[in-house]
Protein backbone atom coordinates (compact mmCIF):
# COMPACT_ATOMS: atom_id res chain seq x y z
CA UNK A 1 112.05 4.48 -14.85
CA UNK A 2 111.98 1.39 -16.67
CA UNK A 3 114.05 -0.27 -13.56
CA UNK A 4 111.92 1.25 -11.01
CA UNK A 5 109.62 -2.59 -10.87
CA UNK A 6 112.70 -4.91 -10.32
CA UNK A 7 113.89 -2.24 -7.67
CA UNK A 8 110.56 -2.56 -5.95
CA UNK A 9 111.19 -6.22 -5.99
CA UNK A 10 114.18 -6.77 -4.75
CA UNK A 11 113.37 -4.49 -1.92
CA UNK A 12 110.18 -6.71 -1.22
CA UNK A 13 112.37 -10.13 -1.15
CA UNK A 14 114.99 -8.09 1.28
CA UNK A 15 112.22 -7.37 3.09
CA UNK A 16 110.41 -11.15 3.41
CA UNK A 17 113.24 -13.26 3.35
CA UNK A 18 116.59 -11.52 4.53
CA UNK A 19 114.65 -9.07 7.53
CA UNK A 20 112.76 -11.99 9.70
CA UNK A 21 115.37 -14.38 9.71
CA UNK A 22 118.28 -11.94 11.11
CA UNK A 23 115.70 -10.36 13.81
CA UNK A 24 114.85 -14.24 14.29
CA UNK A 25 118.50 -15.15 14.92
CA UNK A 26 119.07 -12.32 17.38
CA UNK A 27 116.10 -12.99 19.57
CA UNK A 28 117.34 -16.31 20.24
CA UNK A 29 120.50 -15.03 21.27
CA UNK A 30 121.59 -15.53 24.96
CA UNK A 31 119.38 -17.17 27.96
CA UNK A 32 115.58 -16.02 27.97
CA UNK A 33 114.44 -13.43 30.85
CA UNK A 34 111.64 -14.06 33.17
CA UNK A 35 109.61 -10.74 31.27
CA UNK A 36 110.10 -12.71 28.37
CA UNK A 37 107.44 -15.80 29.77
CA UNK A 38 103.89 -15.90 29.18
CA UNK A 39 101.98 -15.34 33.15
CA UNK A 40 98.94 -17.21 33.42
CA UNK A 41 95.79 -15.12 32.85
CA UNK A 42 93.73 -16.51 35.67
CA UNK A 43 93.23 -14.31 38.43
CA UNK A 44 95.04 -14.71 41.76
CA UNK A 45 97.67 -17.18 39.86
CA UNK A 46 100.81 -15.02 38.59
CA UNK A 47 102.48 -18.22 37.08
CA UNK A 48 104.70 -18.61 34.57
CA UNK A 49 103.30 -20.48 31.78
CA UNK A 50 106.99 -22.17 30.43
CA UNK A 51 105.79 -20.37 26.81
CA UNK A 52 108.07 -17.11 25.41
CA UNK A 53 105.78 -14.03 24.15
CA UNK A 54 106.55 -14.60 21.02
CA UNK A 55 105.57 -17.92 20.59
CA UNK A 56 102.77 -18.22 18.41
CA UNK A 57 99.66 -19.04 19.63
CA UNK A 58 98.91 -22.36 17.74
CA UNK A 59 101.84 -23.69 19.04
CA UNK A 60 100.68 -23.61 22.97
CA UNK A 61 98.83 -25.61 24.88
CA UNK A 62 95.74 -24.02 26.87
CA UNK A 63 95.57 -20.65 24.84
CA UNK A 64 92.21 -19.30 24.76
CA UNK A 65 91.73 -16.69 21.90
CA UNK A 66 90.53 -13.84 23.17
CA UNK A 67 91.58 -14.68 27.22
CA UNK A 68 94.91 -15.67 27.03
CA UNK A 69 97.71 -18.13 28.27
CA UNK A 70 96.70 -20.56 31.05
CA UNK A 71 99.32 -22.17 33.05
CA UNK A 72 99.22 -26.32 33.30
CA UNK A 73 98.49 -26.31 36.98
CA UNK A 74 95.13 -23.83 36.43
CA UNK A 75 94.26 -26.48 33.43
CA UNK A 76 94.30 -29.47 35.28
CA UNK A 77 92.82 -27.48 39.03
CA UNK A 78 89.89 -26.43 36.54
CA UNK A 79 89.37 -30.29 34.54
CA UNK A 80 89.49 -31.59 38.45
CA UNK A 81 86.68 -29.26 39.62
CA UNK A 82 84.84 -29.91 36.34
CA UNK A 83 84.98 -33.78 36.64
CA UNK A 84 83.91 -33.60 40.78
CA UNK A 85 81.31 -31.48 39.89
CA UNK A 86 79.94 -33.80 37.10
CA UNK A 87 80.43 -37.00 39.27
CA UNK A 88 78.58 -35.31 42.31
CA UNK A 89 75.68 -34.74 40.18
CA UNK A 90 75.56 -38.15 38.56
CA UNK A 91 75.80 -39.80 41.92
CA UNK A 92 72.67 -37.13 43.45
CA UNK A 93 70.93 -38.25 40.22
CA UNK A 94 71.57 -41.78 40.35
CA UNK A 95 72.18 -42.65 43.79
């Protein structure tokens, strides 16, 4: 039983290093489906967001942990209202 640690090992390093990088190469096989695209999570929208599912989150633009993907049209709609709303009440407050 003397063997049984580098056994362990190598099965480890098969594991890390050999494992992701074939199930890597075969996901990127062939053209991407529309089920594979993040939809934007704001209501009424539907959109696809241009990001895959698997594409980690620190990588995207407009992720909000805990919400979800938001599509570039939603971000900018949203910023728009946002800066209206904030010059309407400077003007009221400044004339």
């Amino acid at each position: 039983m003397e063997w049984l640690p580098e056994i362990v090992v190598a099965v480890v390093i098969v594991v890390l290093l050999v494992i992701p990088h074939v199930v890597l190469r075969d996901s990127k096989v062939g053209t991407t489906k529309t089920s594979d695209k993040e939809i934007c999570v704001i209501p009424k929208c539907g959109r696809e967001t241009g990001y895959r599912k698997d594409t980690p989150t620190d990588r995207r633009e407009h992720y909000v942990d805990g919400a979800g993907q938001r599509c570039d049209k939603c971000v900018e709609e949203f910023l728009l209202d946002e800066y209206n709303k904030r010059k309407n009440a400077l003007e009221s407050a400044f004339g």
